[in-house]
C-alpha atoms as a PDB file:
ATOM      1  CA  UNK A   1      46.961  38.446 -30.145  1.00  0.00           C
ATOM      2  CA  UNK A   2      47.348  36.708 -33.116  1.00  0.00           C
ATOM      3  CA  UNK A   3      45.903  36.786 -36.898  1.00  0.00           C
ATOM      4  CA  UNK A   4      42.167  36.646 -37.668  1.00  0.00           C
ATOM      5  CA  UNK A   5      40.458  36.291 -41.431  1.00  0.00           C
ATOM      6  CA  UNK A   6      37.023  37.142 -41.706  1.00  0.00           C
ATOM      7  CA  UNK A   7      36.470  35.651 -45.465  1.00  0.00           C
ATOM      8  CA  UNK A   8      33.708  36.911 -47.640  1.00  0.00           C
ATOM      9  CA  UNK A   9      31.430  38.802 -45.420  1.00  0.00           C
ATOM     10  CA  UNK A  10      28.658  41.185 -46.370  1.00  0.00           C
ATOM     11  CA  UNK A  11      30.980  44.411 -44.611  1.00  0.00           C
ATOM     12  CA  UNK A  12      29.397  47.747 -43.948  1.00  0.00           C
ATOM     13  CA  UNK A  13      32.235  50.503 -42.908  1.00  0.00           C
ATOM     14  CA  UNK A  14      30.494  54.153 -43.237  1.00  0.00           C
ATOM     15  CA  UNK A  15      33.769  55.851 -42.376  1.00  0.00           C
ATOM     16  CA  UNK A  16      35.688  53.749 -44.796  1.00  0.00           C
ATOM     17  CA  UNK A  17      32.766  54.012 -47.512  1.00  0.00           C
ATOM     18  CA  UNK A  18      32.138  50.802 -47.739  1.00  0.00           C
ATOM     19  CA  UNK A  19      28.570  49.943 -48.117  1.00  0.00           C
ATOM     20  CA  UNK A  20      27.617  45.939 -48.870  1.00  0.00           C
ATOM     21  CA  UNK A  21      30.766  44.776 -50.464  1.00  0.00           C
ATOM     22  CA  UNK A  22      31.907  40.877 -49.942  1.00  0.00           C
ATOM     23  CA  UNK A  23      34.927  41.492 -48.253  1.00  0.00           C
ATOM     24  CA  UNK A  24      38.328  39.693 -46.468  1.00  0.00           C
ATOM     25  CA  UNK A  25      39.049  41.169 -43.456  1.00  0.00           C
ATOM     26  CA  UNK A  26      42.475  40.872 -41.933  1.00  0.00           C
ATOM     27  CA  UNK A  27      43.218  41.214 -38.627  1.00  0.00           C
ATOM     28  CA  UNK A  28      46.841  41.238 -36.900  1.00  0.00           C
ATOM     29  CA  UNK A  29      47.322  41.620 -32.951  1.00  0.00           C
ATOM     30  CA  UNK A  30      44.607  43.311 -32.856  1.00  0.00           C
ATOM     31  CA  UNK A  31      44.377  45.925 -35.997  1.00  0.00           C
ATOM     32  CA  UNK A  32      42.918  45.831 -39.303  1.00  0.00           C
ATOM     33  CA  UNK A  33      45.668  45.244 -41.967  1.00  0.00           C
ATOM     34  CA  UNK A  34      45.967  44.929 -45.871  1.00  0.00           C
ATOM     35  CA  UNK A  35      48.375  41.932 -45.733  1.00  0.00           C
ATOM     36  CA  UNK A  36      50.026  39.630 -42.968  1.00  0.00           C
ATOM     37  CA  UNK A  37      53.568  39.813 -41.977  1.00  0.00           C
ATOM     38  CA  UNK A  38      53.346  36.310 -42.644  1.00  0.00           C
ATOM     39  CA  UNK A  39      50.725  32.846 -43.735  1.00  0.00           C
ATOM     40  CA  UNK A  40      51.035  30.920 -40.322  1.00  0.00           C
ATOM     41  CA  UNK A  41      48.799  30.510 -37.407  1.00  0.00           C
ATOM     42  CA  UNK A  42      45.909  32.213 -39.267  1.00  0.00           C
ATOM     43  CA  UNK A  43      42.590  31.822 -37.916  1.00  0.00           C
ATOM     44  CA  UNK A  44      39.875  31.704 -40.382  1.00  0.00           C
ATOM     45  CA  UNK A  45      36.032  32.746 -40.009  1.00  0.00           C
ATOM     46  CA  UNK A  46      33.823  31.935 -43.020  1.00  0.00           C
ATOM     47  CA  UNK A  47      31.616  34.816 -42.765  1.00  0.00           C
ATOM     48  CA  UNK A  48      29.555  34.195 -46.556  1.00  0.00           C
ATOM     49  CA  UNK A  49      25.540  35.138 -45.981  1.00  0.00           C
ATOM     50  CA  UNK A  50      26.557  36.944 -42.622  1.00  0.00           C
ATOM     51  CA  UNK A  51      26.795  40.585 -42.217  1.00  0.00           C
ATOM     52  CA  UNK A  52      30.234  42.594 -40.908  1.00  0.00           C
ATOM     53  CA  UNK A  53      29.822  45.773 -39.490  1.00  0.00           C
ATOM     54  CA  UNK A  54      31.748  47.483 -36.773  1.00  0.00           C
ATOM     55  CA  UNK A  55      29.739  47.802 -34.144  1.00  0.00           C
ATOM     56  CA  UNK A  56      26.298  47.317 -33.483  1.00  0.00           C
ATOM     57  CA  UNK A  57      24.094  49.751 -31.277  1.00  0.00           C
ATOM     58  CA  UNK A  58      20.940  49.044 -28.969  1.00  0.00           C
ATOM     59  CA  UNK A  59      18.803  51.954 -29.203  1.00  0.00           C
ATOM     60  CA  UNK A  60      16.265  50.828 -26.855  1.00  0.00           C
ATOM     61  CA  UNK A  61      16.540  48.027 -24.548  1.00  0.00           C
ATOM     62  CA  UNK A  62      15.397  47.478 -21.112  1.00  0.00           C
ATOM     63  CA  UNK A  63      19.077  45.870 -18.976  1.00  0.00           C
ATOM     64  CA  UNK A  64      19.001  48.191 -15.377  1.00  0.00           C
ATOM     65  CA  UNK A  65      15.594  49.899 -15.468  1.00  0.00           C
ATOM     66  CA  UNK A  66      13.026  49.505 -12.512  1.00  0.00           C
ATOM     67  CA  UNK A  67      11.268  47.288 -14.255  1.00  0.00           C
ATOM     68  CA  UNK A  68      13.999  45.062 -14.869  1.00  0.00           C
ATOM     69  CA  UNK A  69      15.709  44.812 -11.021  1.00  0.00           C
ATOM     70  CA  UNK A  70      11.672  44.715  -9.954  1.00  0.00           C
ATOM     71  CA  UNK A  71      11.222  41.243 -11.939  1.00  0.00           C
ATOM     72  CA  UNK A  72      14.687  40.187 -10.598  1.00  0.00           C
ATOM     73  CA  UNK A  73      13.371  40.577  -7.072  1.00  0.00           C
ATOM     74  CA  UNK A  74      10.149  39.356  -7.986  1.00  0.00           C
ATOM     75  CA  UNK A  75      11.535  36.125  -9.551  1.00  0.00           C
ATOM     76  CA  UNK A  76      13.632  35.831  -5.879  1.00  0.00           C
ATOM     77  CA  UNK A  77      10.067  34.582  -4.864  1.00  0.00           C
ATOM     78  CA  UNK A  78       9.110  32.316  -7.684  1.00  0.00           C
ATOM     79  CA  UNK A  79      11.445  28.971  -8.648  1.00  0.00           C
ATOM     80  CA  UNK A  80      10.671  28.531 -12.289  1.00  0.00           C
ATOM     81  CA  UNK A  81      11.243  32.086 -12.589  1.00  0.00           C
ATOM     82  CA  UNK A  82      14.377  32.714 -10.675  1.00  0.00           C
ATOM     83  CA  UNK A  83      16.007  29.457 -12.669  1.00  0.00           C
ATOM     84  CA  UNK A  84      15.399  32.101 -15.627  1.00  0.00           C
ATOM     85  CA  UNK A  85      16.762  34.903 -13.352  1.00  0.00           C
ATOM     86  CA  UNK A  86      19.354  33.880 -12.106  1.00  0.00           C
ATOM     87  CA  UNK A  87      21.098  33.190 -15.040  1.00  0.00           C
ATOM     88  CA  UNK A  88      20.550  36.841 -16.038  1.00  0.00           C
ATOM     89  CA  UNK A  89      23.014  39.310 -14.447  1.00  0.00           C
ATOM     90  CA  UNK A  90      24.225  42.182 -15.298  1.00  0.00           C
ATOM     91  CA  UNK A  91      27.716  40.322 -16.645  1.00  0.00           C
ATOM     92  CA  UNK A  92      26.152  37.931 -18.534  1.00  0.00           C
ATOM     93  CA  UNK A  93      23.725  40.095 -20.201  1.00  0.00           C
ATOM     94  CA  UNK A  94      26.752  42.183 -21.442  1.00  0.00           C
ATOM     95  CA  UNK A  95      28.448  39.086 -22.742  1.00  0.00           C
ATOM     96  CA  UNK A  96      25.724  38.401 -24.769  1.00  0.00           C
ATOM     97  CA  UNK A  97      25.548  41.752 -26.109  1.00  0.00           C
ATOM     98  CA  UNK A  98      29.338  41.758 -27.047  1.00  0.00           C
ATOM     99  CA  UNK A  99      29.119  38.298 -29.100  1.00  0.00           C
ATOM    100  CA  UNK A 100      26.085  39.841 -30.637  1.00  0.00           C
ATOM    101  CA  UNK A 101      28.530  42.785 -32.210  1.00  0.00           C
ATOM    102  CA  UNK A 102      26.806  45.387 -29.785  1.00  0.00           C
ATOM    103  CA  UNK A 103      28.844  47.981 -28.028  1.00  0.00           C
ATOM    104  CA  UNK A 104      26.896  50.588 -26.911  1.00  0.00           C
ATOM    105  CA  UNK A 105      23.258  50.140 -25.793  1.00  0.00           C
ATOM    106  CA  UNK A 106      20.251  52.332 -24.273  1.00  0.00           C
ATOM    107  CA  UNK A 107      17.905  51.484 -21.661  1.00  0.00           C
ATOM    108  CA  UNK A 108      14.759  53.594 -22.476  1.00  0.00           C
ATOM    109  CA  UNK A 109      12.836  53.659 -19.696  1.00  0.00           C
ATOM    110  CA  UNK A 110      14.340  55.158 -16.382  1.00  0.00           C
ATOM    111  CA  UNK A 111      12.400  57.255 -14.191  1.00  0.00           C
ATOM    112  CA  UNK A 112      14.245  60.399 -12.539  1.00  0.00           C
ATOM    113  CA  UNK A 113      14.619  59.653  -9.137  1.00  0.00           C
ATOM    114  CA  UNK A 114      15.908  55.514  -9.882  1.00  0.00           C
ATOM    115  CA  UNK A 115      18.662  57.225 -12.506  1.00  0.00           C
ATOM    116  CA  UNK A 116      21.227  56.347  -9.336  1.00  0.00           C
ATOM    117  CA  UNK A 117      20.142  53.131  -9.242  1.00  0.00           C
ATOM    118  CA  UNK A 118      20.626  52.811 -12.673  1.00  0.00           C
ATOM    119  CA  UNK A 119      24.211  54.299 -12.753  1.00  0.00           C
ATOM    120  CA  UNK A 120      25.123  51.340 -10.418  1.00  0.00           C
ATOM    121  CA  UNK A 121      23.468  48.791 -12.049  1.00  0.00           C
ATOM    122  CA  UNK A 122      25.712  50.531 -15.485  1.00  0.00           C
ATOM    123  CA  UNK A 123      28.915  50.480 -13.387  1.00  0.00           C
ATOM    124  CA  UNK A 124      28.432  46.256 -13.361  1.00  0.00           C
ATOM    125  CA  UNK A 125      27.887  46.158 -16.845  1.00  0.00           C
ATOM    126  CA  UNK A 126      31.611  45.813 -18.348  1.00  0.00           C
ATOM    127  CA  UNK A 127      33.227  46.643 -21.051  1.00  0.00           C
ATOM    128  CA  UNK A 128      29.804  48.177 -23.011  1.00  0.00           C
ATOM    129  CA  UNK A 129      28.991  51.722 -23.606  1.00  0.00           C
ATOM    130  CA  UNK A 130      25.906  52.666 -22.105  1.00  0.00           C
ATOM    131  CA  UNK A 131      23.372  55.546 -21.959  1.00  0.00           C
ATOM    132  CA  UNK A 132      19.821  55.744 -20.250  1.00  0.00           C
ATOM    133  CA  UNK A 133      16.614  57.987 -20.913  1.00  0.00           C
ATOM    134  CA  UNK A 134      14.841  59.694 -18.889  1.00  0.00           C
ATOM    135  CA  UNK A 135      10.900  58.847 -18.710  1.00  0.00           C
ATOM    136  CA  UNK A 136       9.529  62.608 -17.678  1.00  0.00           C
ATOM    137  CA  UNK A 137       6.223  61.253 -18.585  1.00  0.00           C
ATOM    138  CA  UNK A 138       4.582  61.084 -14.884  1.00  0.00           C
ATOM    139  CA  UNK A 139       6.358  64.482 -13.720  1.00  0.00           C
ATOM    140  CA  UNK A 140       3.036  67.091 -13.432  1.00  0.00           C
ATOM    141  CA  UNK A 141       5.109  69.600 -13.267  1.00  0.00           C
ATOM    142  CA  UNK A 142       6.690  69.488 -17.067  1.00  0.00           C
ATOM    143  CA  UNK A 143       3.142  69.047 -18.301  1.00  0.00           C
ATOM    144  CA  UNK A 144       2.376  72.218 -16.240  1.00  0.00           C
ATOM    145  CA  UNK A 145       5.016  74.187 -17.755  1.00  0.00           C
ATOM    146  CA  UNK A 146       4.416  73.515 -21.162  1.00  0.00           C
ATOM    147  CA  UNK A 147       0.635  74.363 -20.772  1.00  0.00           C
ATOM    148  CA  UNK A 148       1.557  77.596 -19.754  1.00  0.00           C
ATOM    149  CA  UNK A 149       3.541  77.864 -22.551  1.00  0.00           C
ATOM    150  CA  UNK A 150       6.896  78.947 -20.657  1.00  0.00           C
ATOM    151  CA  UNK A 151       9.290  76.330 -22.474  1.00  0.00           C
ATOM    152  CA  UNK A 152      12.395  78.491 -21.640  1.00  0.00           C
ATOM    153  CA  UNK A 153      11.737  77.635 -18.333  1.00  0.00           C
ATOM    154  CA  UNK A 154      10.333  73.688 -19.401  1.00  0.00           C
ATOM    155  CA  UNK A 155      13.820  73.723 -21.352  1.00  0.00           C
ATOM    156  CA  UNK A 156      15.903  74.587 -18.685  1.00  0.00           C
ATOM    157  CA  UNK A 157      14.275  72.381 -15.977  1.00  0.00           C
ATOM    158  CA  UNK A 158      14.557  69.290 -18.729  1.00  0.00           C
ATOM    159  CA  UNK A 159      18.581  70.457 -19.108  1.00  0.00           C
ATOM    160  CA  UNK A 160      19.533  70.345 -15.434  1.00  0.00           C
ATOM    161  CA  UNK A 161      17.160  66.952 -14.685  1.00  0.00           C
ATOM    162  CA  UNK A 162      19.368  65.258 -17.619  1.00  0.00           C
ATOM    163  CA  UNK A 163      22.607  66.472 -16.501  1.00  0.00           C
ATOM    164  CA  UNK A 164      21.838  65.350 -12.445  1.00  0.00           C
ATOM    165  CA  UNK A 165      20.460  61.853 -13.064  1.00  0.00           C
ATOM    166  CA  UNK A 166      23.452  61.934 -16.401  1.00  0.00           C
ATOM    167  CA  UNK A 167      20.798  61.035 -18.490  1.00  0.00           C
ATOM    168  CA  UNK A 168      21.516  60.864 -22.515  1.00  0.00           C
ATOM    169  CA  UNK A 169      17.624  62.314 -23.804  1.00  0.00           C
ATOM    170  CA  UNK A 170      14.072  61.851 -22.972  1.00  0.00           C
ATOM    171  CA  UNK A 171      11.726  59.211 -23.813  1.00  0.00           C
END
């Protein structure tokens, strides 16, 4: 894999409790290290002004939702738009996450009965961790429940609905 230098970087590490320091980060095949086994074929990044973290996480995005393949097929129909489109799968889009520094990301809108859908659309997103919620907001029957005040039953319903569509929480 090869040696990597990140040089001077604003690094934020909350497990190693570091928090803003300009830093050097080494890199050898692949692992952090304090020193090289040796000086050649280094690569250098000059990170001064940028930020180094770990990982960065997308708490609310909008990659596989309805909305999202509905605009795909809609943009099918239009030429200007499906030039945009088309560019746009599901591979690309995690790509672009990944140079970004993201690694796990949330879509935030996905109604119950398109989680499937969703799960698919997930499976051709590689490498990324993923997680959806679940919009509850146009099911009567939760609105129902909680008028009647019987949230040990609301609670329960809400429990199995996010464990059958795998859902992470609700928006």
């Amino acid at each position: 894999m090869g040696k990597l230098l990140i040089k001077n970087g604003l690094v934020f590490d909350p497990q190693n409790k570091i928090s803003g320091e300009i830093k050097d980060i080494l890199i050898e095949d692949g692992k952090f290290s304090e020193k090289f086994s040796s000086q050649d074929n280094i690569k250098e990044i000059d990170a001064t002004g940028k930020t180094v973290i770990p990982a960065a996480i997308d708490i609310h995005s909008h990659i596989a939702s309805q909305q999202v393949n509905w605009a795909r097929l809609l943009g099918t129909k239009n030429k200007k738009f499906a030039k945009f489109w088309n560019r746009l799968t599901l591979e690309s889009i995690s790509r672009n996450y990944l140079a970004k520094g993201y690694t796990f990301v949330m879509d935030a809108n996905i109604y119950p009965s398109l989680s499937k859908q969703t799960l698919l659309d997930f499976s051709n997103l590689p490498v990324l961790d993923k997680g959806m919620l679940l919009n509850v907001s146009n099911l009567w029957a939760i609105e129902d429940e909680f008028q009647r005040s019987k949230i040990k039953e609301l609670s329960y319903f809400l429990s199995d609905l996010l464990s059958m569509c795998k859902g992470f929480g609700i928006k």
